[in-house]
Protein backbone atom coordinates (compact mmCIF):
# COMPACT_ATOMS: atom_id res chain seq x y z
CA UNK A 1 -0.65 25.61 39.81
CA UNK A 2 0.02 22.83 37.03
CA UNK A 3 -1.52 23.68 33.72
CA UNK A 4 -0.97 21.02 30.94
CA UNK A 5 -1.85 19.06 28.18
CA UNK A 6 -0.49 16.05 26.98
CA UNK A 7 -0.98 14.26 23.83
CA UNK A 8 0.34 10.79 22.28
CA UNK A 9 -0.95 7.69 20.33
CA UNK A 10 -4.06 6.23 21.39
CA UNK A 11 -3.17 2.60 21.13
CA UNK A 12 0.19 0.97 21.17
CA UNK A 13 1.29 -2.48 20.40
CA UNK A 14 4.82 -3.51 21.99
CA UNK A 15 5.61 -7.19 20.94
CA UNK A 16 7.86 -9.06 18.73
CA UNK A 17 6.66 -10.27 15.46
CA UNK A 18 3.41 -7.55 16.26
CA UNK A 19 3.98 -6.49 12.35
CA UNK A 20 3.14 -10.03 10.48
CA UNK A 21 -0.43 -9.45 12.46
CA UNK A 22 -1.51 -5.97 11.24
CA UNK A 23 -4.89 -7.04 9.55
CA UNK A 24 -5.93 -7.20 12.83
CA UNK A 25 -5.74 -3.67 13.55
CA UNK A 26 -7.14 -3.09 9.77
CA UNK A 27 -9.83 -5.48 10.51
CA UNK A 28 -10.86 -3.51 14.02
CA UNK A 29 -10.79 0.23 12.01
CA UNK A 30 -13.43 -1.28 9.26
CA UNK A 31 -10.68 -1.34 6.62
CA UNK A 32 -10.17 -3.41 3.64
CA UNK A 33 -7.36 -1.57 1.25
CA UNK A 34 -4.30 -0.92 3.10
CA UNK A 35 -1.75 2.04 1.37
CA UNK A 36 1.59 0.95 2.78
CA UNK A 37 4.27 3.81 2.91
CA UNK A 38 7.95 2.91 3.08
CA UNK A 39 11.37 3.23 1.52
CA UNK A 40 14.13 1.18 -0.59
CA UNK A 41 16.20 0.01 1.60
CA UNK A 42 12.91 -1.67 3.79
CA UNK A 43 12.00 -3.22 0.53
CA UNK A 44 16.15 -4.39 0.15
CA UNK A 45 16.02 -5.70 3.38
CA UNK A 46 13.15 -8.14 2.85
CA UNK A 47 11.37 -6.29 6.05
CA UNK A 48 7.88 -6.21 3.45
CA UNK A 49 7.65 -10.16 3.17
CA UNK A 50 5.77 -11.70 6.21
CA UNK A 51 3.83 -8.32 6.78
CA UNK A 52 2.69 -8.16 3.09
CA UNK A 53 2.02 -12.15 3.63
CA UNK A 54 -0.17 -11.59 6.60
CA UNK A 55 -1.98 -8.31 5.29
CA UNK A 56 -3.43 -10.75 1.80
CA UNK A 57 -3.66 -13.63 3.96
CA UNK A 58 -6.54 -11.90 5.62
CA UNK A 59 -8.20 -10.60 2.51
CA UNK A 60 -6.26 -6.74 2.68
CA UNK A 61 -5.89 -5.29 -0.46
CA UNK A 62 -2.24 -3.97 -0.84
CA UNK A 63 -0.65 -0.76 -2.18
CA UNK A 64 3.12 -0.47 -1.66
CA UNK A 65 4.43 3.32 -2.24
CA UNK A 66 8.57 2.55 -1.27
CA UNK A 67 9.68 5.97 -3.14
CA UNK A 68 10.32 7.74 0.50
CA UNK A 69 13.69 9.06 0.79
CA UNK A 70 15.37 10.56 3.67
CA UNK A 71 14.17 14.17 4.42
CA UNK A 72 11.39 13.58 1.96
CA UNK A 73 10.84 16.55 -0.15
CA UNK A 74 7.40 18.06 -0.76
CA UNK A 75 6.66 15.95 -4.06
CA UNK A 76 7.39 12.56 -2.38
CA UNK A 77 4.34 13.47 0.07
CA UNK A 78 2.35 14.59 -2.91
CA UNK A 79 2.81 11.67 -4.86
CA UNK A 80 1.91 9.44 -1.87
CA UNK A 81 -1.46 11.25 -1.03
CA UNK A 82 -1.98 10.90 -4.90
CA UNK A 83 -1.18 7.31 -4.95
CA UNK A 84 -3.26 6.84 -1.93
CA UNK A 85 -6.35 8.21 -3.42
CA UNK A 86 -5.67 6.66 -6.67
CA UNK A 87 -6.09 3.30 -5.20
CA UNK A 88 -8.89 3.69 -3.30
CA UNK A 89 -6.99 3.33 0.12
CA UNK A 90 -8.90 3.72 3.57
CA UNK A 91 -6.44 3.34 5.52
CA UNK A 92 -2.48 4.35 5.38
CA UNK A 93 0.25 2.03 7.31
CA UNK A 94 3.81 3.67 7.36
CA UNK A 95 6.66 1.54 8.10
CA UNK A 96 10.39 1.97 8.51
CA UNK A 97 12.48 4.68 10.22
CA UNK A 98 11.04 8.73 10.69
CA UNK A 99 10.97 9.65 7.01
CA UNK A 100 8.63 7.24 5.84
CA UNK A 101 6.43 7.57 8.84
CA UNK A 102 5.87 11.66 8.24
CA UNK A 103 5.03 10.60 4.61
CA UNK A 104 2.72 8.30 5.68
CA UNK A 105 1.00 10.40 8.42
CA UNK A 106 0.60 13.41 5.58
CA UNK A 107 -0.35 10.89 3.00
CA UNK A 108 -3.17 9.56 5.39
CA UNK A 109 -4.06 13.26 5.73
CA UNK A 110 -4.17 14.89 2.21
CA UNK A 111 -5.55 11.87 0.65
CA UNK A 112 -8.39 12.22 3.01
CA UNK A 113 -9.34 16.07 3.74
CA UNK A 114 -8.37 17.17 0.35
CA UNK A 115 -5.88 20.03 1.58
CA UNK A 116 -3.13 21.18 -0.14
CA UNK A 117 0.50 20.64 1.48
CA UNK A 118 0.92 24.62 1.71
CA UNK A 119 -2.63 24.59 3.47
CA UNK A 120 -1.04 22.57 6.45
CA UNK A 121 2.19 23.85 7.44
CA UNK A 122 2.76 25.02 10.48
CA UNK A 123 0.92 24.31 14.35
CA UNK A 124 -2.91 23.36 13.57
CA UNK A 125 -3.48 24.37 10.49
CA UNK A 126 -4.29 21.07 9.36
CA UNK A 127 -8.37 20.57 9.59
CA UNK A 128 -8.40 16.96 8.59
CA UNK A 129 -10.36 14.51 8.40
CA UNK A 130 -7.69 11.97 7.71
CA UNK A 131 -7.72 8.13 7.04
CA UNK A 132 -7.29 5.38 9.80
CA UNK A 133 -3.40 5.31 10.12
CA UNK A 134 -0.61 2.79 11.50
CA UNK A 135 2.69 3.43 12.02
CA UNK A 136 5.84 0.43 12.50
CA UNK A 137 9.09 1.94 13.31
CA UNK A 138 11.74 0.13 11.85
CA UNK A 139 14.38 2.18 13.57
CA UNK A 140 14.97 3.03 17.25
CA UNK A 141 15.18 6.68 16.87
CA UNK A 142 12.52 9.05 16.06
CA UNK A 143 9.87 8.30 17.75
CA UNK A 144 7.70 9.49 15.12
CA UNK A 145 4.91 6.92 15.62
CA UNK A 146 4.30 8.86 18.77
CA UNK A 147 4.51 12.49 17.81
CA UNK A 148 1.92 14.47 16.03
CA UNK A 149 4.55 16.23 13.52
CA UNK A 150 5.41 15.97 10.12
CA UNK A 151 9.12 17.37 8.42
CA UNK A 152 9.31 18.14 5.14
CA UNK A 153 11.93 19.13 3.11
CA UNK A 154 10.84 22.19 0.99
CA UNK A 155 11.37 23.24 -2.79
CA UNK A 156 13.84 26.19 -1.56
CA UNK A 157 15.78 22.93 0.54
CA UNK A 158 15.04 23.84 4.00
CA UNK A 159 13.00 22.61 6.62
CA UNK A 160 9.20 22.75 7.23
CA UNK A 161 6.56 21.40 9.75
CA UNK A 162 3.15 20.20 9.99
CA UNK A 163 2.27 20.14 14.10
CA UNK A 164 -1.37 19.09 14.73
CA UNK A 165 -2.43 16.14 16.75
CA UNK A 166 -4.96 14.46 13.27
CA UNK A 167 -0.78 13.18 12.26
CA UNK A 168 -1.34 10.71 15.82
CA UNK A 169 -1.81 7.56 14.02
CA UNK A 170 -4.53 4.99 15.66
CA UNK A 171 -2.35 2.42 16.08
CA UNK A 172 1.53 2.74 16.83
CA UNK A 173 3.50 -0.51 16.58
CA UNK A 174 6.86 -1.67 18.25
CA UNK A 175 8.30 -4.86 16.45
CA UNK A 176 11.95 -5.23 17.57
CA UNK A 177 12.34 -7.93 14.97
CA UNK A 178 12.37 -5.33 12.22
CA UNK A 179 15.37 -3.99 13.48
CA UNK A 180 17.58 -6.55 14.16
CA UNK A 181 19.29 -6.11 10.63
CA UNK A 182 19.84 -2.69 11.13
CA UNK A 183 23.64 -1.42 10.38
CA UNK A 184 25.83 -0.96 13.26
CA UNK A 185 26.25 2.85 12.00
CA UNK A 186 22.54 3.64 11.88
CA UNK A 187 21.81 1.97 15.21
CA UNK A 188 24.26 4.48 16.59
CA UNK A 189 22.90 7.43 14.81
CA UNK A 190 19.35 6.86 15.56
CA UNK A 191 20.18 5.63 19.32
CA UNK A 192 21.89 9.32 19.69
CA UNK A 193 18.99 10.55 17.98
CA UNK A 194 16.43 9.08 20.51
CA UNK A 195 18.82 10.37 23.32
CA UNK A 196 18.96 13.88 21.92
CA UNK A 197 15.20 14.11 22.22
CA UNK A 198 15.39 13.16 25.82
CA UNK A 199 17.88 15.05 26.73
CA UNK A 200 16.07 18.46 24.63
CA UNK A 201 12.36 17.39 26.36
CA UNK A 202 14.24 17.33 29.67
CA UNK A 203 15.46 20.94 29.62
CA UNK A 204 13.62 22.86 27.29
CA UNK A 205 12.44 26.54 27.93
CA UNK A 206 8.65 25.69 26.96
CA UNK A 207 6.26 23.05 28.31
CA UNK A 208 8.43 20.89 30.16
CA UNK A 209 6.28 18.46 32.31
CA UNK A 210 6.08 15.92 35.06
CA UNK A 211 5.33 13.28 32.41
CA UNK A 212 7.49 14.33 29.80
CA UNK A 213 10.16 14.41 32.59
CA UNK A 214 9.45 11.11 33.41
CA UNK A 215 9.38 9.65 29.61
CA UNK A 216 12.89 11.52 28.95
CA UNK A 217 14.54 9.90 32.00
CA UNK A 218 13.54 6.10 31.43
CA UNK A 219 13.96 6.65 27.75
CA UNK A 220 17.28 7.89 28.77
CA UNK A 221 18.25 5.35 31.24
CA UNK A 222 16.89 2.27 28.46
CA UNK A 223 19.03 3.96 25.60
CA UNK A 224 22.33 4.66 27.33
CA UNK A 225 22.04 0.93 28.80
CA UNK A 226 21.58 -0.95 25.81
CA UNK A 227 23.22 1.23 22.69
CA UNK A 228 26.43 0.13 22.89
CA UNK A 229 24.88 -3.78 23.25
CA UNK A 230 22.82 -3.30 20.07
CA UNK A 231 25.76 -1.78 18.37
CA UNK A 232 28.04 -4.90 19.20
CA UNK A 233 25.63 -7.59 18.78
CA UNK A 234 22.39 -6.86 16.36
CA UNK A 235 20.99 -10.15 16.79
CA UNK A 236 20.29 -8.99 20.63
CA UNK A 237 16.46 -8.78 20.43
CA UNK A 238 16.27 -7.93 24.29
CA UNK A 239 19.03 -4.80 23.21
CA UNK A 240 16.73 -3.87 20.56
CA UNK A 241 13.58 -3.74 22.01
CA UNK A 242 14.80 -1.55 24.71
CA UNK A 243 16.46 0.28 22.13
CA UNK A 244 12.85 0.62 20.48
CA UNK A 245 11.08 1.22 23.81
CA UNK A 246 13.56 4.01 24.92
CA UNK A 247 13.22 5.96 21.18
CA UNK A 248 9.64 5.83 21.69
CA UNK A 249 9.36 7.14 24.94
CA UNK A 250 11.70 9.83 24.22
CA UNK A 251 9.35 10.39 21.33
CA UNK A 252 6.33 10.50 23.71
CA UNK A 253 8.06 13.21 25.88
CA UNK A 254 9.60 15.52 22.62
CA UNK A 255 6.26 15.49 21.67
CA UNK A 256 5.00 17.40 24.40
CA UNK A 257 8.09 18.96 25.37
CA UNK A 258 9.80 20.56 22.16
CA UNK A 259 13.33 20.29 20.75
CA UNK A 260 15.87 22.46 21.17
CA UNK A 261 18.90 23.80 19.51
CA UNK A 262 20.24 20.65 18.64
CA UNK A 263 17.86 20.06 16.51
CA UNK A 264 17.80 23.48 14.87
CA UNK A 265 21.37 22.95 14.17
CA UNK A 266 21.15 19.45 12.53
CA UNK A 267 18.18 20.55 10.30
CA UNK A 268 20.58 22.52 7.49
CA UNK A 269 22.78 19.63 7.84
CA UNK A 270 20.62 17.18 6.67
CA UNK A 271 18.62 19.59 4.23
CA UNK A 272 21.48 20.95 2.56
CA UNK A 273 23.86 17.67 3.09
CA UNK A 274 21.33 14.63 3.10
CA UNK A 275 23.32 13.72 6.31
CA UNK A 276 20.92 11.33 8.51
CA UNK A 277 19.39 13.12 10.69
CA UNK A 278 20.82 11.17 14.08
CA UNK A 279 24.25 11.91 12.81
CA UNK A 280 23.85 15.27 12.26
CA UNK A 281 22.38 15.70 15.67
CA UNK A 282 24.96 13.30 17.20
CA UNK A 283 27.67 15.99 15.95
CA UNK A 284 25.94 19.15 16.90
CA UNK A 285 24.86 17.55 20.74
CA UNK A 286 28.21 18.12 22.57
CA UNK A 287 29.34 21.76 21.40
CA UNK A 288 25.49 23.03 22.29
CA UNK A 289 25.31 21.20 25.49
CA UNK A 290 28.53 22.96 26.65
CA UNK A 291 27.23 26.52 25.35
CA UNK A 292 23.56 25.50 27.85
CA UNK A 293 25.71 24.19 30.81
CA UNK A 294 25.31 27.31 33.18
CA UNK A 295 21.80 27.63 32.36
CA UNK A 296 20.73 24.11 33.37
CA UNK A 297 23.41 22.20 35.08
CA UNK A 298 21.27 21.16 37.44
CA UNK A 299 19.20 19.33 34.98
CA UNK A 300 21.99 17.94 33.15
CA UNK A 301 23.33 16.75 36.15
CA UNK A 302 20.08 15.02 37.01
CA UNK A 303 20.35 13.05 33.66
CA UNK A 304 24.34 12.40 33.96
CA UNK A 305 23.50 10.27 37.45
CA UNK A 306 20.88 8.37 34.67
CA UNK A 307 24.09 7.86 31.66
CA UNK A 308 27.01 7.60 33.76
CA UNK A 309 25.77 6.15 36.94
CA UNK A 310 28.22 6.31 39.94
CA UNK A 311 29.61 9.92 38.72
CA UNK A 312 30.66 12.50 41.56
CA UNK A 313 31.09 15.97 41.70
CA UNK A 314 28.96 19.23 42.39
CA UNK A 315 26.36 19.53 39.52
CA UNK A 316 28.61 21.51 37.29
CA UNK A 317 31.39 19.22 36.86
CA UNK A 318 28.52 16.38 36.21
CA UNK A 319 26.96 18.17 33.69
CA UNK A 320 30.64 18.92 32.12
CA UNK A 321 31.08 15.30 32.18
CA UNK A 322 28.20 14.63 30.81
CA UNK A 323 28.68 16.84 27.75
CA UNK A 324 31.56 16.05 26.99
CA UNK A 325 30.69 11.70 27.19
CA UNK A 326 28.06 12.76 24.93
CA UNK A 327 30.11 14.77 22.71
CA UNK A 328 32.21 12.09 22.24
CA UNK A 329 29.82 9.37 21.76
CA UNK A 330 29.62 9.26 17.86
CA UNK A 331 33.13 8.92 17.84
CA UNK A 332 33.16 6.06 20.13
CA UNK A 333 30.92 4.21 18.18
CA UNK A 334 32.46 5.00 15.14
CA UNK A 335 30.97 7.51 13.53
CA UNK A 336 32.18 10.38 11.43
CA UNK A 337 33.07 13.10 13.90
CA UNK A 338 33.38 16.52 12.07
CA UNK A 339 32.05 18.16 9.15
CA UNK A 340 35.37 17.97 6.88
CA UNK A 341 34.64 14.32 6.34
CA UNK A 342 31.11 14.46 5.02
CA UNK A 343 31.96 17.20 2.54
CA UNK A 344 31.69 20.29 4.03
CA UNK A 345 33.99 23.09 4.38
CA UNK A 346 34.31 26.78 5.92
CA UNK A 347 32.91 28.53 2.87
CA UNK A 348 29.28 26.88 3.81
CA UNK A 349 29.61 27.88 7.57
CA UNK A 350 27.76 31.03 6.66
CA UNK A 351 24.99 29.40 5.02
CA UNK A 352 24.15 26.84 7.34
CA UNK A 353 24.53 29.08 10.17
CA UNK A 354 21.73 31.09 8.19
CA UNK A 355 19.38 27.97 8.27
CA UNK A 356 19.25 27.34 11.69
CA UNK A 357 18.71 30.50 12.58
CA UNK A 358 15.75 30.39 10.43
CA UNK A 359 14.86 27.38 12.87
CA UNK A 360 12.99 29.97 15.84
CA UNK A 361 10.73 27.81 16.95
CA UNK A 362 13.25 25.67 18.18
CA UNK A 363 15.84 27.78 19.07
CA UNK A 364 13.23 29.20 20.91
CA UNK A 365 13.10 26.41 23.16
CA UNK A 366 16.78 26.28 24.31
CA UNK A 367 17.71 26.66 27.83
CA UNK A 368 19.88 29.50 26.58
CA UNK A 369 19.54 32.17 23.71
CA UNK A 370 22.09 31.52 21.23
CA UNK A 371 22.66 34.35 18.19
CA UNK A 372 24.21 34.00 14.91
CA UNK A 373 27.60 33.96 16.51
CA UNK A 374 27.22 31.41 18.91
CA UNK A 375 25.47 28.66 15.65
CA UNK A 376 28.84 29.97 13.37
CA UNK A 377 31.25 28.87 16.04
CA UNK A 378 29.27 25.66 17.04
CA UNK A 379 29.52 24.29 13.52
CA UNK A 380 33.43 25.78 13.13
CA UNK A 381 33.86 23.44 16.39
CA UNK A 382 32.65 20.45 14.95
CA UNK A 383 34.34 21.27 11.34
């Protein structure tokens, strides 16, 4: 018998320009002072402007807390809960790509229930309450505005999580016009990204679905359609919403369908590195996919009839194929495509090999076991 639970955002907003008109969702939660979480380069790329405009157009007091960085470390979070208090907020919009939406979901949190950051690591520990919360990807790759969990980058430099369905925000919003400016480079990244997370929901060991299945395919089938569009042409707003779309769906279905090893593998990368996070996955996705491919061929061959329509062969040789598209893929859209050119070398094989085993809850989820051996010669491949 079927025995699930499945979780996502409440209310979503799909639409472009849905950003300039956020006091209405203020408005409808009963607030009046708005904490708005995002980063540097949203403020560079003049993203703020018409969504600040429409926000004190309607009478929204504003707060703008833009010191999110990527893998935000444990004192960025702090300082926005502090911020958030400090201004009276009641209620927390995040906006721009999956760093700045964590920080906002744990700012909305701790400014609220008055826990510590310690106090709420880990699957529901957090006890909440927290205040009303929005979240506006500016990046088709996370999916965070759909998942209830939090990364943060400890003191000690490695990964940490808070899981627990009060980081849902109330309101998730999909604006494709925010990313039509987006870079070539991290269009690719976070595209791969939002593919990875399909590809992990479809075929991990715990809590796969029927829905999940069903969010990881179309998200699959919308991102492998339109990434190499969006790539070419970022003024494509019909690219880019699907592009948006597919990451959130693939968001919806990681979110009740954990990551796998690719992801346990990218962590140290972008912990000890500050690579992005899609790249690092993007260079880890083709040497694990070939370590899981006698443990799930089937399913991989499933998803290869989805990314490389028209492909024959038994279900073996499709999920070789697709393994090896994939593990190509960065390179293709020309991204680095080894570890040599981003600065690292075989002396810190050991020591990132050593993080991601630390990674066990989702290592735990991969099709297939992997040891300390099998993470050492994953990263020597992709050196």
């Amino acid at each position: 018998m079927l025995k699930m639970v499945f979780q996502t955002t409440p209310s979503m907003v799909i639409e472009p320009g849905a950003s300039t008109r956020l006091a209405v969702h203020v408005k409808a939660m009963g607030c009046a002072s708005v904490l708005l979480v995002t980063d540097p380069g949203v403020i560079a790329a003049r993203l703020l402007d018409a969504v600040l405009t429409g926000l004190e157009e309607a009478g929204i007091a504003v707060t703008v807390f833009s010191q999110v960085q990527a893998d935000p470390p444990e004192s960025v979070i702090m300082a926005a809960a502090y911020v958030a208090k400090a201004c009276g907020a009641d209620c927390v919009v995040g906006l721009g790509g999956g760093s700045s939406l964590d920080a906002a979901k744990l700012a909305a949190l701790l400014a609220r229930s008055g826990e510590s950051l310690a106090e709420v690591y880990g699957t529901h520990q957090a006890k909440g309450p927290r205040l009303p919360l929005i979240l506006v990807s500016t990046t088709a790759g996370t999916g965070s505005e759909v998942t209830a969990v939090s990364v943060v980058t400890t003191g000690s430099g490695e990964k940490n999580v808070v899981i627990s369905p009060l980081l849902l925000p109330d309101v998730a919003v999909l604006d494709a016009e925010l990313t039509l400016g987006l870079p070539a480079h991290v269009t690719a990244a976070t595209g791969i990204d939002a593919m990875v997370h399909a590809i992990e929901a479809y075929t991990t060991r715990h809590l796969k679905n029927p829905i999940s299945d069903c969010l990881a395919r179309e998200a699959l089938r919308l991102l492998s359609a339109n990434l190499f569009q969006a790539c070419q042409d970022g003024t494509n707003l019909a690219a880019r919403e699907n592009m948006l779309l597919g990451a959130c769906l693939a968001g919806m279905a990681f979110a009740n369908a954990p990551v796998a090893a690719v992801h346990a593998l990218a962590y140290p990368l972008g912990a000890r590195f500050h690579i992005p996070h899609g790249l690092s996955n993007a260079l880890v996705l083709g040497p694990v996919m070939r370590l899981n491919l006698e443990t799930v061929a089937p399913l991989y061959a499933q998803l290869a009839d989805i990314v490389l329509p028209g492909i024959s062969g038994n279900d073996t040789e499709k999920a070789a194929a697709l393994a090896d598209y994939l593990g190509a893929l960065a390179g293709e859209l020309h991204l680095p495509t080894c570890l040599r050119d981003l600065g690292i070398s075989e002396s810190d094989i050991d020591a990132l090999a050593a993080d991601a085993m630390k990674q066990s809850r989702l290592l735990g989820n991969n099709p297939r076991p992997l040891d300390l051996a099998d993470v050492r010669s994953i990263y020597r491949e992709i050196l």
